[in-house]
Protein backbone atom coordinates (compact mmCIF):
# COMPACT_ATOMS: atom_id res chain seq x y z
CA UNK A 1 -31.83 22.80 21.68
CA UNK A 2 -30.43 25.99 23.28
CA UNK A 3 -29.21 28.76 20.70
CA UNK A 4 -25.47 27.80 21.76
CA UNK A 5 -26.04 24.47 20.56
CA UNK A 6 -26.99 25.22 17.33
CA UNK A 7 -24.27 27.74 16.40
CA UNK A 8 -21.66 25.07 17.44
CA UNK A 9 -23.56 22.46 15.13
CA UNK A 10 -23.44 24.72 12.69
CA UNK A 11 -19.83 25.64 12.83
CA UNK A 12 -18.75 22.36 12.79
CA UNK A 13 -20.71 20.84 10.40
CA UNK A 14 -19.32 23.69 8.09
CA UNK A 15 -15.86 22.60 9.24
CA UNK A 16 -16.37 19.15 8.76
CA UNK A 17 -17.62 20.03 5.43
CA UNK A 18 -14.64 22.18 3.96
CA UNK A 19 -12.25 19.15 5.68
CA UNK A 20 -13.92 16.69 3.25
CA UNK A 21 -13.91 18.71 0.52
CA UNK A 22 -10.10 19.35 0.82
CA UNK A 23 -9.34 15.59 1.77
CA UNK A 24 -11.45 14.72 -1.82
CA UNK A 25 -9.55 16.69 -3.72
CA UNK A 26 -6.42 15.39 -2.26
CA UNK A 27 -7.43 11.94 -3.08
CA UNK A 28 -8.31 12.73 -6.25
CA UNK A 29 -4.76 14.78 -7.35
CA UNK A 30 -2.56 11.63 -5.31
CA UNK A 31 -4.86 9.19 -7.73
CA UNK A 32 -4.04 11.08 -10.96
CA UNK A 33 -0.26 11.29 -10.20
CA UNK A 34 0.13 7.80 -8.95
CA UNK A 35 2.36 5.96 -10.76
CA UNK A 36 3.74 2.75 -9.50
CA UNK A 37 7.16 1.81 -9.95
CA UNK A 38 6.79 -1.35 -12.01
CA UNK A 39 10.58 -1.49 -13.20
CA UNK A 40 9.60 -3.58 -15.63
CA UNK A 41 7.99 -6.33 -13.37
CA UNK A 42 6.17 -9.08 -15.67
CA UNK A 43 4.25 -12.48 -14.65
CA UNK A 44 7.16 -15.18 -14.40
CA UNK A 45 9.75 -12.81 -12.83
CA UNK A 46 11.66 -13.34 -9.71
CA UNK A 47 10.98 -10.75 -7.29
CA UNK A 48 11.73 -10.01 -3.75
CA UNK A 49 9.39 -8.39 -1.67
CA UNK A 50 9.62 -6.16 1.42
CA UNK A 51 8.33 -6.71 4.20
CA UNK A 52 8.87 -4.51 7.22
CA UNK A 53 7.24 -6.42 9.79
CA UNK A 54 9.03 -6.51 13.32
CA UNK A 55 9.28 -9.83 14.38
CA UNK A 56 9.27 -10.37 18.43
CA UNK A 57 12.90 -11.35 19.86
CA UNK A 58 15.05 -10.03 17.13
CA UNK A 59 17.19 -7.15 16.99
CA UNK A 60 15.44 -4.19 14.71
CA UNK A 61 18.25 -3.18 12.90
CA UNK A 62 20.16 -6.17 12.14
CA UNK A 63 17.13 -7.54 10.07
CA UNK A 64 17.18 -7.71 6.73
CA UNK A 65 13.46 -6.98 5.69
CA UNK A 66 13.97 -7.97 1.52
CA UNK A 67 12.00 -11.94 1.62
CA UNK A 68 12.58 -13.81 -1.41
CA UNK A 69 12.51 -15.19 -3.74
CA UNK A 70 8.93 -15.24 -5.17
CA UNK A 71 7.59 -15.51 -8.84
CA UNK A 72 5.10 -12.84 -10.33
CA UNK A 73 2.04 -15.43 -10.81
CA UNK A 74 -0.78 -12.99 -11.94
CA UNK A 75 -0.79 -9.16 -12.55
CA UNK A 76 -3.73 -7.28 -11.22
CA UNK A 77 -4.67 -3.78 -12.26
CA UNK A 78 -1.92 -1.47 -12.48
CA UNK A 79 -0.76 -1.75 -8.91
CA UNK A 80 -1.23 -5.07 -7.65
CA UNK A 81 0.55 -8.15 -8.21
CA UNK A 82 0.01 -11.96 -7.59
CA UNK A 83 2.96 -13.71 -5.90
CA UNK A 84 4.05 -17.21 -5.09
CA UNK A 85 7.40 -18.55 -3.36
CA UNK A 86 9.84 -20.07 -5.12
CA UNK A 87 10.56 -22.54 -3.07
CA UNK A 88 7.97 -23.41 -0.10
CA UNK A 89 4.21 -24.45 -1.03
CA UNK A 90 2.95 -20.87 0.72
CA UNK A 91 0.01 -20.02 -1.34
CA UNK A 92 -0.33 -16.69 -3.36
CA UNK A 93 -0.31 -13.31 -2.13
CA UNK A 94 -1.63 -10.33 -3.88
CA UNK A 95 0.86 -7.50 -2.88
CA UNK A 96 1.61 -4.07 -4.16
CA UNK A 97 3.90 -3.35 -6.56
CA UNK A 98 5.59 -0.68 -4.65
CA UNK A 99 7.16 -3.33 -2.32
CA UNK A 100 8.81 -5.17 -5.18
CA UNK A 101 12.11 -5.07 -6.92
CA UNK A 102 13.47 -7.79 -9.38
CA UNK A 103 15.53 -10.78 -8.31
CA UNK A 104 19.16 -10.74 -9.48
C-alpha cells in the first residue's frame, strides 16, 4: 500500500472515529431526556392513534390522519403500548406512545 494510501486510511478512520463518538454521546443525552408524553394513557383507555401514512389516490391534505378508536390492551416499557380496535377484529399493534392521544 502506497504511503498516500495509508495517510488517507488513517485520516478517516480518525474521522470516522470522532463521528461515532459524538453520535454516542448524542444517543446517550436524547435517551436520558426522553420522556414520552403519556397524558395519562392507562390499559382500557380509548385512544386514537396517528398515522401519517399517504394512501395512493387521495388528496394529501384533505386527510384526516387521527384512526380510531382503539383500546390500550397491554402497556410495554415506558414507551410502547399494546393496541386493539374497538370495533373491527384487527389484531393488536404495539405502537408508540408518542402517536397517541385519549379518545373523547
Amino acid at each position: 500500500m502506497s504511503e498516500w494510501m495509508q495517510k488517507l486510511k488513517g485520516r478517516l478512520q480518525k474521522s470516522y472515529q470522532g463521528i461515532r463518538c459524538a453520535q454516542q454521546g448524542n444517543i446517550r443525552r436524547n435517551a436520558q431526556l426522553y420522556q414520552p408524553l403519556k397524558d395519562g394513557i392507562r390499559v382500557g383507555d380509548k385512544v386514537w392513534y396517528f398515522n401519517p401514512r399517504v394512501i395512493p389516490g387521495t388528496v394529501h391534505k384533505f386527510r384526516n390522519f387521527w384512526l380510531g378508536a382503539y383500546r390500550v390492551h397491554r402497556l410495554k416499557g415506558t414507551a410502547l403500548a399494546e393496541m386493539k380496535h374497538l370495533y373491527q377484529d384487527q389484531g393488536t399493534r404495539t405502537v408508540s406512545l408518542d402517536v397517541l392521544k385519549l379518545y373523547h
